[in-house]
Protein backbone atom coordinates (compact mmCIF):
# COMPACT_ATOMS: atom_id res chain seq x y z
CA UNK A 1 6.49 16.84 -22.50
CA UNK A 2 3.48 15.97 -24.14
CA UNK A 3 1.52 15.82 -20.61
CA UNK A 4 2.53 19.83 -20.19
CA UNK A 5 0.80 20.47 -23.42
CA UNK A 6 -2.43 17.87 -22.68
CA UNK A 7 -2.95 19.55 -19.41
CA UNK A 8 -3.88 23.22 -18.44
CA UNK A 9 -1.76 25.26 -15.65
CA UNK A 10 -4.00 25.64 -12.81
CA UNK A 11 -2.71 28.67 -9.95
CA UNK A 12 -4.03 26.98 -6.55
CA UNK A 13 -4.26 30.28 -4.31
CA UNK A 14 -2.59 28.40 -1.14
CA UNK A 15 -0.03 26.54 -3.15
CA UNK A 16 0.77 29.99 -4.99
CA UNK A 17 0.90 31.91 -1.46
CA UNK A 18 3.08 29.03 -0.27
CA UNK A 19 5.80 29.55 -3.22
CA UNK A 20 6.15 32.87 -2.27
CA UNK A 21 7.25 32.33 0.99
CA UNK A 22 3.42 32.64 2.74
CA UNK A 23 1.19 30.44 4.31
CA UNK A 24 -2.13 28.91 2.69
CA UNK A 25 -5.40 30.40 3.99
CA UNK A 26 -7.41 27.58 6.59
CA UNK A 27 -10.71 26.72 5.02
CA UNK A 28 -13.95 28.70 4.79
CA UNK A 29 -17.67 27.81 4.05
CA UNK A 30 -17.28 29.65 1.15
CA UNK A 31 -14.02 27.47 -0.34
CA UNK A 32 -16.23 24.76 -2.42
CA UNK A 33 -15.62 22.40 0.06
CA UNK A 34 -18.36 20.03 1.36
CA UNK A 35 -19.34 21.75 4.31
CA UNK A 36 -22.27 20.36 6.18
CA UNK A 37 -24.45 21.48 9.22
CA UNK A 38 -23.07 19.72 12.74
CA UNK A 39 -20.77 19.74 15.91
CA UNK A 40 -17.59 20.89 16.04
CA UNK A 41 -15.40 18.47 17.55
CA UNK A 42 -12.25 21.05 18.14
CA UNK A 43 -11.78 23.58 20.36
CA UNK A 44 -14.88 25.80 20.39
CA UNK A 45 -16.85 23.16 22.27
CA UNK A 46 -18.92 21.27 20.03
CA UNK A 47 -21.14 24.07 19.04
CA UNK A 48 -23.75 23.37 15.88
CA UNK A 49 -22.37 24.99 12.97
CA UNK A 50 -20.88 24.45 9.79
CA UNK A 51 -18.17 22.15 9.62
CA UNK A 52 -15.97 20.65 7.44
CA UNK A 53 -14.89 16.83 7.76
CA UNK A 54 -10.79 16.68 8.30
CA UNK A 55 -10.08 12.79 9.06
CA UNK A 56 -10.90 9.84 11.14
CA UNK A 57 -10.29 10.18 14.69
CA UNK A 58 -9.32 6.78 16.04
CA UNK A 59 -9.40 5.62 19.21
CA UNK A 60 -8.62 1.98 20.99
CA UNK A 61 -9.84 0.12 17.66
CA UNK A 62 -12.58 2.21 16.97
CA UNK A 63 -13.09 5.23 14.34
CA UNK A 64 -15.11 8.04 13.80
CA UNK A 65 -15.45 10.83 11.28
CA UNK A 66 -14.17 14.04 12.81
CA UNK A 67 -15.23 17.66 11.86
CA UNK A 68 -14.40 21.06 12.71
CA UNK A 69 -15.38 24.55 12.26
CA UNK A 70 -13.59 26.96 10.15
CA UNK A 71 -12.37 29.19 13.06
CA UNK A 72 -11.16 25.73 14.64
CA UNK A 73 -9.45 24.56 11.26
CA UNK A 74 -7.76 27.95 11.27
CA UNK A 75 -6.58 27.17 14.61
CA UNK A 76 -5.50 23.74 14.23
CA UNK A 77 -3.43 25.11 10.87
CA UNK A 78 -2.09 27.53 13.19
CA UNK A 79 -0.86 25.00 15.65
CA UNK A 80 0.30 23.06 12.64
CA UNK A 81 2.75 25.37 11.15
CA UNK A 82 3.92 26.43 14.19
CA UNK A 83 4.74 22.91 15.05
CA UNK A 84 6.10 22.48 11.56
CA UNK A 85 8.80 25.51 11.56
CA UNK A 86 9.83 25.42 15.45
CA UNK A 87 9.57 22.15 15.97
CA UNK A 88 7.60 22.12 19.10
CA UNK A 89 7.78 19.51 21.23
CA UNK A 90 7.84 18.60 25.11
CA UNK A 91 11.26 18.10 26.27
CA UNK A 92 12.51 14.89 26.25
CA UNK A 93 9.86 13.30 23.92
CA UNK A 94 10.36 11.48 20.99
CA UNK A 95 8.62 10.84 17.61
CA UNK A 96 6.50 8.12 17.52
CA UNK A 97 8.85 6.70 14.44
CA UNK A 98 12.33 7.65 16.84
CA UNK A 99 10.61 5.28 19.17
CA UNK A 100 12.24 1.41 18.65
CA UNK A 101 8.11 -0.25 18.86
CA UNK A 102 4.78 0.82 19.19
CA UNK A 103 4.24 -0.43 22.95
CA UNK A 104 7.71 -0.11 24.40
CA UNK A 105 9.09 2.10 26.61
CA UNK A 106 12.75 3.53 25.54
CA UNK A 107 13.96 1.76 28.33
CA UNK A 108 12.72 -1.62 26.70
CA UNK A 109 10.37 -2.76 29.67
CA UNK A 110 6.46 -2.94 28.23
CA UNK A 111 4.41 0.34 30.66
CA UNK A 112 0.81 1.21 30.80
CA UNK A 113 -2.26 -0.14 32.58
CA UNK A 114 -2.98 -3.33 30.50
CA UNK A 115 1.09 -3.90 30.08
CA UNK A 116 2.10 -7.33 32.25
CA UNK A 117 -0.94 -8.27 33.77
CA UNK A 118 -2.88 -10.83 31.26
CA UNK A 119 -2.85 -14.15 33.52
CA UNK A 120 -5.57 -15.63 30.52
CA UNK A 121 -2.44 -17.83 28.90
CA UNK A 122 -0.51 -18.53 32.50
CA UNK A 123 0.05 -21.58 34.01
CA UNK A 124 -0.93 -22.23 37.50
């Protein structure tokens, strides 16, 4: 194809470690990511450090941007994969998309704190 011959082969390390049956390497400071000086927001405690920034955390409606450490982003990989090949998950739970809605119970009746008690729109 003419786009094989207009672009160069590029070997990712991870990707190429993947192929061949391995996992990717978490990453380091040294990785040519944008690493930046602050708090870890994983497991080590929210020691100053560098960090990396790996998503959004959302929570109720709000967002924030979430970084980690790389011994913490080699744990969370960990967890990952693990997750990933063995399919770890509490007995009994579902996916959130093997759920029927976002909100209801399997059993079909609405649960949690704020679930039934609104009396803003009811009429006396």
């Amino acid at each position: 194809m003419l786009t094989e011959v207009a672009l160069q082969h590029r070997v990712i390390a991870g990707i190429a470690e993947f192929a061949r049956g391995g996992l990717p390497p978490p990453a380091a400071t040294d990785d040519g990511n944008e690493w930046v000086d602050g708090l870890c927001w994983l497991y080590c405690g929210q020691r100053w450090t560098r960090v990396l920034w790996i998503g959004p955390a959302r929570v109720a409606g709000a967002q924030a941007p979430m970084y980690a450490c790389g011994a913490c982003i080699g744990e969370l990989q960990e967890r990952v994969w693990q997750s990933f090949f063995n399919e770890n998950r509490p007995a009994g739970s579902t996916r959130p998309s093997e759920s029927a809605e976002v909100g209801q119970s399997t059993s079909g009746k609405r649960t949690g704190k704020h679930r039934g008690q609104s009396r803003l729109f009811r009429r006396s």
